[in-house]
Protein backbone atom coordinates (compact mmCIF):
# COMPACT_ATOMS: atom_id res chain seq x y z
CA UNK A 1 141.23 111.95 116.58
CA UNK A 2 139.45 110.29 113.87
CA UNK A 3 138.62 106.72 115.75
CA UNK A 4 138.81 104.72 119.30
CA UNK A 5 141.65 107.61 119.79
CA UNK A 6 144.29 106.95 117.41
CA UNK A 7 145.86 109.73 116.44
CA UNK A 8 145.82 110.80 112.74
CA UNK A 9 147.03 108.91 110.03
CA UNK A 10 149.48 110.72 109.80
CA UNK A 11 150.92 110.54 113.01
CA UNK A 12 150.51 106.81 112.89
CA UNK A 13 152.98 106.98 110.05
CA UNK A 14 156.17 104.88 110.24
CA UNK A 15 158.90 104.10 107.49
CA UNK A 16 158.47 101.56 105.52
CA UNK A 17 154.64 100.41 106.25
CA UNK A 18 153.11 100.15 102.71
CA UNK A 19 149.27 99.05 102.45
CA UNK A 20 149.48 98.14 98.39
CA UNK A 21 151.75 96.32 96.36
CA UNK A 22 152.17 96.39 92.63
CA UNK A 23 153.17 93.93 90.38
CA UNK A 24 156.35 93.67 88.73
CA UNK A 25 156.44 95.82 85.45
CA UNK A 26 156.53 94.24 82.40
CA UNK A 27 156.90 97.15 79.95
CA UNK A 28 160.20 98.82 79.33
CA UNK A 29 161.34 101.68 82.04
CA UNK A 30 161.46 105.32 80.72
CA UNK A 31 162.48 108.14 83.10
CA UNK A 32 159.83 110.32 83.93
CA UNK A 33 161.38 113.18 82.58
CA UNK A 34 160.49 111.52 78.68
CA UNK A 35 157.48 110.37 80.07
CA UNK A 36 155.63 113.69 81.45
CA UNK A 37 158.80 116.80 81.18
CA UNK A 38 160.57 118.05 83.48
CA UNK A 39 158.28 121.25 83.04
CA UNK A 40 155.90 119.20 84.64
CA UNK A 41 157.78 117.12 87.76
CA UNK A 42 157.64 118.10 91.07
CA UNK A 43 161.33 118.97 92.60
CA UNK A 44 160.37 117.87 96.18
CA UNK A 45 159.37 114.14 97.38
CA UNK A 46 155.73 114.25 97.94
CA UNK A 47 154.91 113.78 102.00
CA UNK A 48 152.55 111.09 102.54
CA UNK A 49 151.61 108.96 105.65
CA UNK A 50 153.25 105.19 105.07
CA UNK A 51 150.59 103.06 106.96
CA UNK A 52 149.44 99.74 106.70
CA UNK A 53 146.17 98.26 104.78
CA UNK A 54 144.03 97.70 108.07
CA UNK A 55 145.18 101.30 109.13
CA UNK A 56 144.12 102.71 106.00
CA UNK A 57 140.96 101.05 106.06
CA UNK A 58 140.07 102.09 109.32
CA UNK A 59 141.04 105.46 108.76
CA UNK A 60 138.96 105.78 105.87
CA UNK A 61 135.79 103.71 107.20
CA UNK A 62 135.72 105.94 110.35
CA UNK A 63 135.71 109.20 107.98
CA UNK A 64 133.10 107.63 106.21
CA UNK A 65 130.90 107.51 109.68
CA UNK A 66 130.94 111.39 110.06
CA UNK A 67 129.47 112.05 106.92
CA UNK A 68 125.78 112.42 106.94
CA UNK A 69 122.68 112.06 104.45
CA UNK A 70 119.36 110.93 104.31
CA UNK A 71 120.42 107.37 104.66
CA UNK A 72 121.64 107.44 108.26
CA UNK A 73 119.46 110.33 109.58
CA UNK A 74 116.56 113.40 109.44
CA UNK A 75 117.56 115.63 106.85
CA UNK A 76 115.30 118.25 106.85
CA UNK A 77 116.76 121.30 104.91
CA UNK A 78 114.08 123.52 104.01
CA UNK A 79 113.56 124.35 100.01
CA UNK A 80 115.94 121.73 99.60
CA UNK A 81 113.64 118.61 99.61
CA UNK A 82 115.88 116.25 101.06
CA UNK A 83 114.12 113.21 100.95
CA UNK A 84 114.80 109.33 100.32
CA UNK A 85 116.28 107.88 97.41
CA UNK A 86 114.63 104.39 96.75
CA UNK A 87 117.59 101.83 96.32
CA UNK A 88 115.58 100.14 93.32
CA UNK A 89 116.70 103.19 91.32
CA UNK A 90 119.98 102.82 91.91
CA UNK A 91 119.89 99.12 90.80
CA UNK A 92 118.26 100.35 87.69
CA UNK A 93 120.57 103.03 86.99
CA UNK A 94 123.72 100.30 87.25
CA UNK A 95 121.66 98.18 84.90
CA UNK A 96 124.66 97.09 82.23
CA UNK A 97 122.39 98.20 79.19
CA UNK A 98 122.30 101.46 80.79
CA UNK A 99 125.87 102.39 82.46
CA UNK A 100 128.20 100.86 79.27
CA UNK A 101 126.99 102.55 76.20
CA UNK A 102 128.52 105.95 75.36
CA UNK A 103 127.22 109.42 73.74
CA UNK A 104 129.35 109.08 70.72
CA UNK A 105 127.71 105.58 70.05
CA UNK A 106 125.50 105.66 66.34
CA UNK A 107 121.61 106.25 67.59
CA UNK A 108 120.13 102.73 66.42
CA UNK A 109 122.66 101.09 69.00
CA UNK A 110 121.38 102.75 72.02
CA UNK A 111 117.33 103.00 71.13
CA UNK A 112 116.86 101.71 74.98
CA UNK A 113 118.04 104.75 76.15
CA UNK A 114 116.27 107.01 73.84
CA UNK A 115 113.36 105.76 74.21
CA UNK A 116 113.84 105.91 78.40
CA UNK A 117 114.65 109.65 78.04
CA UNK A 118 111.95 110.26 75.17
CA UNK A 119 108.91 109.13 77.76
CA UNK A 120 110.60 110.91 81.02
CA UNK A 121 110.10 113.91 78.82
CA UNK A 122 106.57 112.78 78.20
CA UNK A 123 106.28 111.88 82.06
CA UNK A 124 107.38 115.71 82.78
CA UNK A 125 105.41 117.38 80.08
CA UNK A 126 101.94 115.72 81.83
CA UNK A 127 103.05 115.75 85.53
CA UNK A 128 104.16 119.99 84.43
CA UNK A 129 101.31 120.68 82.25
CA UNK A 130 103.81 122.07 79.42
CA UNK A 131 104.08 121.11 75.91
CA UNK A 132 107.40 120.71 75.46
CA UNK A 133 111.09 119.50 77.78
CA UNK A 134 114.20 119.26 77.30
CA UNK A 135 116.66 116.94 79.75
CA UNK A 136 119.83 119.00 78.90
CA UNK A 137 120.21 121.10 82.14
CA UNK A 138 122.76 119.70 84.58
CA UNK A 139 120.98 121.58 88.05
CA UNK A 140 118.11 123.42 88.96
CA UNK A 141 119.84 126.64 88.64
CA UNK A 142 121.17 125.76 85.34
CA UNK A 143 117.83 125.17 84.12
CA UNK A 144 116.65 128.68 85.43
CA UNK A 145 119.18 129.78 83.41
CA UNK A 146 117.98 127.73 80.42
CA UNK A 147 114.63 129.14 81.11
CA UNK A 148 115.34 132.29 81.05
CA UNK A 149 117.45 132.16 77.65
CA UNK A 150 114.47 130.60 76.16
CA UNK A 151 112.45 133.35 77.70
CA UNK A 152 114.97 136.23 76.07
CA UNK A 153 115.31 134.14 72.66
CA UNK A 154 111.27 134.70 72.30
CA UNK A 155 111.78 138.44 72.82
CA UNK A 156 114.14 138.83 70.64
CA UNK A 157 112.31 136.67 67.98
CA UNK A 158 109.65 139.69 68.05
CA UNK A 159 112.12 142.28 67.81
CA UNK A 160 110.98 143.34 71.35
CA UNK A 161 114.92 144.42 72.73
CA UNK A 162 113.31 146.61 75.17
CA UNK A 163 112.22 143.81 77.69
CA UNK A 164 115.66 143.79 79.93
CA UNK A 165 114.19 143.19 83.68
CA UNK A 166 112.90 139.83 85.21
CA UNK A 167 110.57 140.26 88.50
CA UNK A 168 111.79 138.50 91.69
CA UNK A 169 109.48 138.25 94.45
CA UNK A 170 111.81 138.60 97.61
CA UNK A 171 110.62 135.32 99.09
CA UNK A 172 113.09 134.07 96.29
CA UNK A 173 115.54 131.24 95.87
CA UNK A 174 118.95 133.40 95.89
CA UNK A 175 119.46 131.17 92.65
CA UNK A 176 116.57 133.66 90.68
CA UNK A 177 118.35 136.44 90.97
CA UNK A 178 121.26 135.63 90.60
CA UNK A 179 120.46 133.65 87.28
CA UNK A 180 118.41 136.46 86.06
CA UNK A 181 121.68 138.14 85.88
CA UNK A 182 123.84 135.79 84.35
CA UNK A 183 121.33 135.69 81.45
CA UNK A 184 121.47 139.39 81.04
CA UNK A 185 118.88 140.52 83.12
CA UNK A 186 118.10 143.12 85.47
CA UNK A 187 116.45 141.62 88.49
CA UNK A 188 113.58 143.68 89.95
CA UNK A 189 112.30 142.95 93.50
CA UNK A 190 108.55 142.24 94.24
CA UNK A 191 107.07 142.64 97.85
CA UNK A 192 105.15 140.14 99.94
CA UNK A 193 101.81 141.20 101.56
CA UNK A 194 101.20 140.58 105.16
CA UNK A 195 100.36 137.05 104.07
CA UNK A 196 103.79 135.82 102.71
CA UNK A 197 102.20 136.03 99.18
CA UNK A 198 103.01 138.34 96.72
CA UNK A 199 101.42 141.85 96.76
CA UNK A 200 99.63 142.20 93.71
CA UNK A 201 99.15 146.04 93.50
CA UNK A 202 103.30 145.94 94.58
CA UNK A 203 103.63 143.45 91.43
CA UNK A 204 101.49 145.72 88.98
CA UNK A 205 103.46 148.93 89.85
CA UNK A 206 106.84 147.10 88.90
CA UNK A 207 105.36 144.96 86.22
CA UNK A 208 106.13 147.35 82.71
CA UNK A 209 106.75 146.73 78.77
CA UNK A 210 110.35 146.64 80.39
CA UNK A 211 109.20 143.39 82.43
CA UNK A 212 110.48 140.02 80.19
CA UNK A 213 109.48 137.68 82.87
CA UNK A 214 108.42 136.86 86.72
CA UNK A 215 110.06 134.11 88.54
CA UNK A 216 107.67 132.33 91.17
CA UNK A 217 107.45 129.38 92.55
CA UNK A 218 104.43 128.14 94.36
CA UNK A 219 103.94 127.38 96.54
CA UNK A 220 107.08 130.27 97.75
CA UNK A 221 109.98 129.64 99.40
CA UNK A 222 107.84 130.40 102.89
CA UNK A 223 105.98 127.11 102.15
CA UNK A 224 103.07 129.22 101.46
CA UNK A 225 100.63 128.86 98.21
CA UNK A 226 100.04 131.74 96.13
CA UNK A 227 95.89 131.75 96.04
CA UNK A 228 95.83 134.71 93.14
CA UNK A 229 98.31 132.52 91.04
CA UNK A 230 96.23 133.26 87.97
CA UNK A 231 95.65 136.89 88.89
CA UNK A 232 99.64 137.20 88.77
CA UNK A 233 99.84 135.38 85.84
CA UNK A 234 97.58 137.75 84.11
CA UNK A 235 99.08 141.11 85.42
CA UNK A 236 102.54 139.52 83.53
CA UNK A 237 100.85 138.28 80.53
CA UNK A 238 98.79 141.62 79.97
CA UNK A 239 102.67 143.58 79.87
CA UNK A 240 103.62 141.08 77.20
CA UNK A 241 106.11 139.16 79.58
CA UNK A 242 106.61 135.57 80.71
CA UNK A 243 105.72 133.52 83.84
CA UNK A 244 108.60 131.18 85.01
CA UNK A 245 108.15 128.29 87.85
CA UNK A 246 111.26 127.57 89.79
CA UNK A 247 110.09 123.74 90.08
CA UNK A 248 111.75 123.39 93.81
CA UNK A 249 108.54 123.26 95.46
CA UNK A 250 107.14 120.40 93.14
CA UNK A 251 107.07 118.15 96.04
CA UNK A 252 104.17 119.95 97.41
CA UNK A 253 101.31 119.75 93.84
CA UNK A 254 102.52 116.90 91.88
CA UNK A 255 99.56 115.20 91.21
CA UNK A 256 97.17 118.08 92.70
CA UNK A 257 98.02 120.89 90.29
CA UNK A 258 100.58 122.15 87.53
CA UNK A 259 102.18 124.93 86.55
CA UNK A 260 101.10 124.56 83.35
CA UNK A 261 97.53 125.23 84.86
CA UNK A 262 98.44 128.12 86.87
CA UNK A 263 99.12 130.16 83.77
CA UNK A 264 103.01 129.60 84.28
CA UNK A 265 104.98 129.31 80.26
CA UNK A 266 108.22 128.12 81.49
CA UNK A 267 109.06 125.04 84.13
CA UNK A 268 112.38 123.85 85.22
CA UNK A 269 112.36 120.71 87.97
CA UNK A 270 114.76 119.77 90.13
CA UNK A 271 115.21 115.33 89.72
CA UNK A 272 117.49 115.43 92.29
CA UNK A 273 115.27 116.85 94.69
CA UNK A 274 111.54 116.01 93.70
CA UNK A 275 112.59 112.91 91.77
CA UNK A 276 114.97 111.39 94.34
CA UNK A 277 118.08 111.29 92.49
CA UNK A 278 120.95 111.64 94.92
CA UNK A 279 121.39 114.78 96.28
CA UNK A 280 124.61 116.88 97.59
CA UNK A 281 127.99 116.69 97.60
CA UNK A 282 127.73 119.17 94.71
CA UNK A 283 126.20 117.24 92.27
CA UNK A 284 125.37 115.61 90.32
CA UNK A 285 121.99 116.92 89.32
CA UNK A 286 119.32 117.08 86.46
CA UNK A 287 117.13 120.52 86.08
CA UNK A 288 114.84 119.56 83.20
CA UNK A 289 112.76 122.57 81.49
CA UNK A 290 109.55 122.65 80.20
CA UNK A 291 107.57 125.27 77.90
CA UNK A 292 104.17 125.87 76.53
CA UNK A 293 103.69 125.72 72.95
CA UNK A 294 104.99 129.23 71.62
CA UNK A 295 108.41 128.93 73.34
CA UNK A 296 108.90 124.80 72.30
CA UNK A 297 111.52 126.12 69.26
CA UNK A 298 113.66 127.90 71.28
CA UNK A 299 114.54 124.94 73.93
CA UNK A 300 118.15 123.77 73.61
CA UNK A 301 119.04 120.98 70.82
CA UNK A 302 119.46 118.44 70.55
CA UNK A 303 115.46 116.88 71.72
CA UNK A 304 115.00 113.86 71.90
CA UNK A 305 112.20 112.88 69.05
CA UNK A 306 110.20 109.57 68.33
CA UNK A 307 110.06 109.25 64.54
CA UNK A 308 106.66 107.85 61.88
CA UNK A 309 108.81 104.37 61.85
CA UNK A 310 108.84 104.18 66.30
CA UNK A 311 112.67 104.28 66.31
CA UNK A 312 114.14 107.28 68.68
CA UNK A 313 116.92 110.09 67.75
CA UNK A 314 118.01 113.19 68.46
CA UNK A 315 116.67 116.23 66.58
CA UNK A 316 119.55 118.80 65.93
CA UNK A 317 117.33 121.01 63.33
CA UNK A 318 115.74 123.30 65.64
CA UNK A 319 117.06 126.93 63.78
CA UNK A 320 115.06 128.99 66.21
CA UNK A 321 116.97 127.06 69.25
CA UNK A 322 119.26 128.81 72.14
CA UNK A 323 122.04 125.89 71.37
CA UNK A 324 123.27 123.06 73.70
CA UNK A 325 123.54 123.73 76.90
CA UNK A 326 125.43 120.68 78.04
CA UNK A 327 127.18 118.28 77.01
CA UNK A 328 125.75 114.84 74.97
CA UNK A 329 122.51 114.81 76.81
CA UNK A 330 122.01 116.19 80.42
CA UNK A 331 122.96 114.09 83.58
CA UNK A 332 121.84 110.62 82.15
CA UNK A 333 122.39 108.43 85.54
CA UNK A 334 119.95 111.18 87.13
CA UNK A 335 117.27 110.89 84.49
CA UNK A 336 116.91 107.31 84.48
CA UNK A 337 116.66 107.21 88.50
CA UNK A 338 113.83 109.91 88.35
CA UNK A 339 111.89 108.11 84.92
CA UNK A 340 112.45 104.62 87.29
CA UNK A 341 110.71 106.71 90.76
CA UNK A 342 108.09 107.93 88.07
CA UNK A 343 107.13 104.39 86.83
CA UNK A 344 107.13 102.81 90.28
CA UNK A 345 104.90 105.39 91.92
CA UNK A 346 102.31 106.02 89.19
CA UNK A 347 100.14 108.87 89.22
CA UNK A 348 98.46 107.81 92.29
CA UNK A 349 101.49 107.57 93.99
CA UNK A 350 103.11 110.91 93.19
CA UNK A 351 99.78 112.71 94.48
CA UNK A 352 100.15 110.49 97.58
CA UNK A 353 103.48 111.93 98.10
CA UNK A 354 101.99 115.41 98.09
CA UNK A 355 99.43 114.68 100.45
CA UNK A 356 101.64 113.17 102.76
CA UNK A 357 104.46 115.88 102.59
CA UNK A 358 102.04 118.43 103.32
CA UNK A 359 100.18 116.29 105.68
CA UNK A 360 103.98 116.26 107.48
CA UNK A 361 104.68 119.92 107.17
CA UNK A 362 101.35 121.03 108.78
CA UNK A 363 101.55 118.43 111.81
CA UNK A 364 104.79 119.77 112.53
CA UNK A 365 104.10 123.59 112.68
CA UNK A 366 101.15 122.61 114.62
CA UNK A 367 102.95 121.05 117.28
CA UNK A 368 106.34 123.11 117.14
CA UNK A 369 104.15 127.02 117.02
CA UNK A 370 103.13 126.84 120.97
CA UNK A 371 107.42 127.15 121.00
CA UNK A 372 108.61 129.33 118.48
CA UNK A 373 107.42 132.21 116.66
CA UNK A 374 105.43 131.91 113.79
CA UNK A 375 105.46 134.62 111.42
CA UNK A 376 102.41 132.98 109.14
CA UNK A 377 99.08 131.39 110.57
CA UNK A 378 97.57 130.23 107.35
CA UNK A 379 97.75 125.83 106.62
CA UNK A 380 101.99 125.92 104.83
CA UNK A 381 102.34 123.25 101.87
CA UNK A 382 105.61 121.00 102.12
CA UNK A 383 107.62 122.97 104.35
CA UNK A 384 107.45 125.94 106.89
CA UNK A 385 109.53 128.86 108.65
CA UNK A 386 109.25 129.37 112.27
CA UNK A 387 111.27 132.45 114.01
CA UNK A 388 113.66 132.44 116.69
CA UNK A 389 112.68 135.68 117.53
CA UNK A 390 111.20 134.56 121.00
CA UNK A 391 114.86 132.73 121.96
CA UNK A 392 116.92 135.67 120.42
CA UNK A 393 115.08 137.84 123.23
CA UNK A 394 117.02 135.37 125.99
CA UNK A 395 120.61 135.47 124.27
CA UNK A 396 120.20 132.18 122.01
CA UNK A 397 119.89 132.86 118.24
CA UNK A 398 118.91 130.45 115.19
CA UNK A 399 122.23 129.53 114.87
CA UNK A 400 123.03 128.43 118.40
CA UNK A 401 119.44 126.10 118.70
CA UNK A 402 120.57 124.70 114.70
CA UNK A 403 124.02 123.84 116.32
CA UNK A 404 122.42 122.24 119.54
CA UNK A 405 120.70 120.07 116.90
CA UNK A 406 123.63 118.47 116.23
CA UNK A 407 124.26 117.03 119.56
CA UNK A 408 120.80 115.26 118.98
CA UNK A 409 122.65 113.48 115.42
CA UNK A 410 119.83 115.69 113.25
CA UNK A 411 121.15 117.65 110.05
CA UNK A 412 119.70 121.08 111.14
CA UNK A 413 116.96 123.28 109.19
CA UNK A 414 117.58 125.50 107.06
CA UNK A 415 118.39 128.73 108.96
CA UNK A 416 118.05 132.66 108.39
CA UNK A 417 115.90 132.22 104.94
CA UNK A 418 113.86 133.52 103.38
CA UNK A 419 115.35 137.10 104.68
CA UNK A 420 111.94 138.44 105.66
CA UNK A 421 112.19 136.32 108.46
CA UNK A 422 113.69 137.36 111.55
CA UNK A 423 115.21 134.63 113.02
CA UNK A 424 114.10 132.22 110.64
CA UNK A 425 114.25 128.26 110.84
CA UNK A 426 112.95 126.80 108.02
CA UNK A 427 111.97 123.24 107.72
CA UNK A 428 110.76 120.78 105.02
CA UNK A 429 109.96 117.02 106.40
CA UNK A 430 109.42 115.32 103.12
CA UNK A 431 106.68 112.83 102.57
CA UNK A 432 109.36 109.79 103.53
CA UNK A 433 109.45 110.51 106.91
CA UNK A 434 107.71 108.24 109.44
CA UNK A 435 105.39 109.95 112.64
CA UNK A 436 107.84 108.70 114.79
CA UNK A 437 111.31 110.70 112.86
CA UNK A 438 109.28 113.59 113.26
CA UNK A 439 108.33 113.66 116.66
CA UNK A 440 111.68 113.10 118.15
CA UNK A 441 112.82 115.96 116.50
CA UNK A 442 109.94 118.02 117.08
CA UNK A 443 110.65 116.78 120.85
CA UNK A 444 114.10 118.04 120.93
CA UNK A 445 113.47 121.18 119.02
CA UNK A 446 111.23 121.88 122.05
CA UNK A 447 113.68 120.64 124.58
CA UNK A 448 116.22 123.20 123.15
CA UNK A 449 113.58 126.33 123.21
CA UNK A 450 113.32 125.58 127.08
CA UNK A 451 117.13 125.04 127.46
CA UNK A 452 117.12 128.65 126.46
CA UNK A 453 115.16 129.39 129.02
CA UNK A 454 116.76 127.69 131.80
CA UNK A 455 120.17 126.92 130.67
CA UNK A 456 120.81 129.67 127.71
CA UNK A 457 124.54 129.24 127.90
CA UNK A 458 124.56 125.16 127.07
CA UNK A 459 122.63 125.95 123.50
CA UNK A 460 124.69 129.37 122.89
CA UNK A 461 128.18 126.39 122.98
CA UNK A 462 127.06 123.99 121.32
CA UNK A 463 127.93 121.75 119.79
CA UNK A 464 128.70 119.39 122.59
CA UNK A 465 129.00 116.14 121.25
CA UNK A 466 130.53 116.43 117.95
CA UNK A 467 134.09 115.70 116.33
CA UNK A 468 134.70 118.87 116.21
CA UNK A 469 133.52 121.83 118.85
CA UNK A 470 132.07 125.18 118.33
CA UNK A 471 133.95 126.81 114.98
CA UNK A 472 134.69 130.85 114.32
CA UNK A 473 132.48 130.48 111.07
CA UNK A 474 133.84 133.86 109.89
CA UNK A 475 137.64 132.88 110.32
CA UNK A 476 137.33 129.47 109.37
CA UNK A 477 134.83 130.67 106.03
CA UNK A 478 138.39 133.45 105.52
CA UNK A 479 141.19 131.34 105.95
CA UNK A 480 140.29 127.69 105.82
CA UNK A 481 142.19 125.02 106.65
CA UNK A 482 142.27 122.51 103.54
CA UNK A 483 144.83 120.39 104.38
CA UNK A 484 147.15 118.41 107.13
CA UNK A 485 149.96 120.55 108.56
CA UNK A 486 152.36 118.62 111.13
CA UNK A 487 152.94 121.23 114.25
């Protein structure tokens, strides 16, 4: 039923109901046939529902009211940095100087947005600590990818073929590894200590003139910081490879530290997480990279360079570069939402943001750990992972308590990563998140760990209170249902 129990539209379907009209054509009539081919014409009458305008409306409004996002709720997706966009860069984004021009268009006609994408690549460079970004890369994986191309480009540059592995720890974003291989890489796990940081004599053993780069971010996917950062960074740099930051976890240092300080020689960032552009829905989303010095000729052309005169253009004579990786010049609507969040919170204000998101994170743990397992004791960074080893011992597992979360109308956690993690729930607040969003869900995350005390099988069928019940993930993930079939 999709509102105040009408059926579905196309139940409600009756001949002849029409909720458009079109005006009378006033261009000659040509049978389809010379218009498309035949080849190309359907031979059946397509089926849909013939409804009128308010039915359509409805229908489509109360669709609308099941989605959910940050704007009507807690979102609090762990390594996914879910946080609030700020409607002024939306209205900035729509500006008319900035939505009607168009790629193709000669440089001197669009020097607005040059110069807009010419200082977010100065904004990144400082905020980073690298000497050199590009805005090409369309996602964060994509600019792992980037990196890593950059990264083998060097290499090869020093006739050094040999280098053919890239160091994961296995805290990892599944994205690492799986970009490692794409770029042509043989992905090499590192273990974590009894810490959740990365074992240093595991990373020295594995760590060979084979070794082209490590992929870290830090803090790691547990929400943890790596303390012997540098030490890692040396152990790479002393077998002549490369450290790469996967920039997800930028919500937890901007302002407080940079990779660039760390040691780290490759950056991407994620705008649509860190940056607030819009995120979800798959896409769309903006995974600048940044390098030190010695890599800066191998980033993708075009850059975007500020010429002697002031004026801005594109630089396509890079001979050392890896190519375009997209097409024109990255995700534009995305970088000028992030370079407009940049400008309105100032330095001050994107350290603030780091304070508070940790400040979040830690207040949370605190009050959810007398509940739930957790596996780390040490102060987390942005986010945490708590276990649900405790309720799995009483017949309720992760999955169950991150459905019963839905009858509460939360988005739940991220669940069962990182893998070391039995059980694992793993939650990241945000800095945008008032005291009073975080301890109703911290309430009813509590309410559920006692429900599996006393009333186990209420969590284990959940949902309750949803449009639709309790789903066989494994059937419905094998043979989904994608569209409306009349019984």
């Amino acid at each position: 039923m999709d509102n105040q129990n009408q059926p579905l539209i196309f139940e409600r379907s009756r001949e002849g109901r029409v909720a458009f009209s079109l005006p009378e054509l006033d261009v000659p009539e040509k049978p389809l046939t010379e218009l498309v081919g035949e080849a190309y014409l359907r031979q059946d009458e397509p089926h849909f529902p013939e409804v009128s305008e308010l039915e359509l409306i409805r229908h489509y409004t109360a669709l609308s009211r099941r989605n959910f996002g940050v704007d009507n709720g807690f979102y609090p997706l762990g390594s996914c940095t879910m946080k609030y966009n700020p409607k002024v860069n939306e209205q900035v984004a729509r500006l008319d100087g900035l939505t009607k021009i168009h790629p193709y268009q000669d440089e001197q006609t669009v020097q607005g947005a040059l110069e807009l994408l010419y200082r977010l690549q100065e904004n990144l460079q400082e905020i980073t600590g690298m000497d050199a970004v590009t805005l090409q890369p369309a996602a964060g994986a994509h600019g792992e990818w980037t990196g890593l191309m950059i990264i083998r480009a060097y290499h090869e540059s020093r006739a050094d073929f040999k280098r053919t592995k890239v160091i994961v720890p296995d805290t990892a974003h599944g994205t690492n590894p799986a970009s490692a291989a794409v770029a042509g890489f043989e992905a090499v796990t590192v273990k974590s200590n009894e810490n959740g940081l990365v074992d240093l004599d595991d990373l020295r053993r594995v760590a060979d003139e084979t070794t082209a780069a490590l992929m870290l971010t830090n803090p790691n996917t547990l929400g943890l910081f790596e303390t012997q950062i540098q030490d890692i960074a040396e152990i790479i740099h002393e077998a002549g490879g490369k450290v790469y930051y996967d920039g997800a976890n930028m919500n937890a240092i901007m302002g407080v530290t940079r990779p660039g300080d760390m040691g780290y020689d490759v950056v991407h960032l994620n705008l649509h997480k860190t940056f607030t552009g819009p995120h979800g829905g798959g896409g769309p989303g903006s995974g600048p990279v940044g390098v030190k010095a010695d890599l800066a000729s191998f980033l993708p052309k075009p850059l975007i360079m500020k010429r002697e005169n002031g004026s801005f253009g594109l630089d396509f004579d890079r001979p050392q570069s890896i190519g375009r990786v997209k097409a024109f010049y990255g995700n534009f609507g995305i970088n000028v939402r992030a370079y407009a969040y940049i400008r309105t919170m100032g330095g001050k204000g994107l350290f603030q943001v780091s304070k508070d998101a940790v400040l979040n994170a830690n207040y949370m743990l605190k009050r959810l750990s007398g509940y739930f397992e957790t596996p780390f004791k040490q102060l987390c960074k942005h986010e945490f992972v708590l276990s649900g080893s405790r309720q799995k011992k009483l017949g309720v597992r992760t999955l169950d308590m991150a459905k019963r979360l839905l009858d509460f109308g939360y988005y739940p956690p991220t669940i069962y990563f990182p893998l070391l993690v039995d059980e694992a729930l793993m939650i990241e607040p945000t800095e945008t998140e008032s005291k009073e969003t975080l301890d109703a869900f911290i309430d009813h995350l509590i309410e559920i760990a006692k429900e599996a005390e006393s009333a186990p099988e209420k969590v284990q069928e959940a949902p309750h209170q949803t449009v639709i019940g309790r789903l066989d993930e494994t059937r419905a993930a094998r043979h989904p249902v994608l569209r409306y079939v009349k019984e």
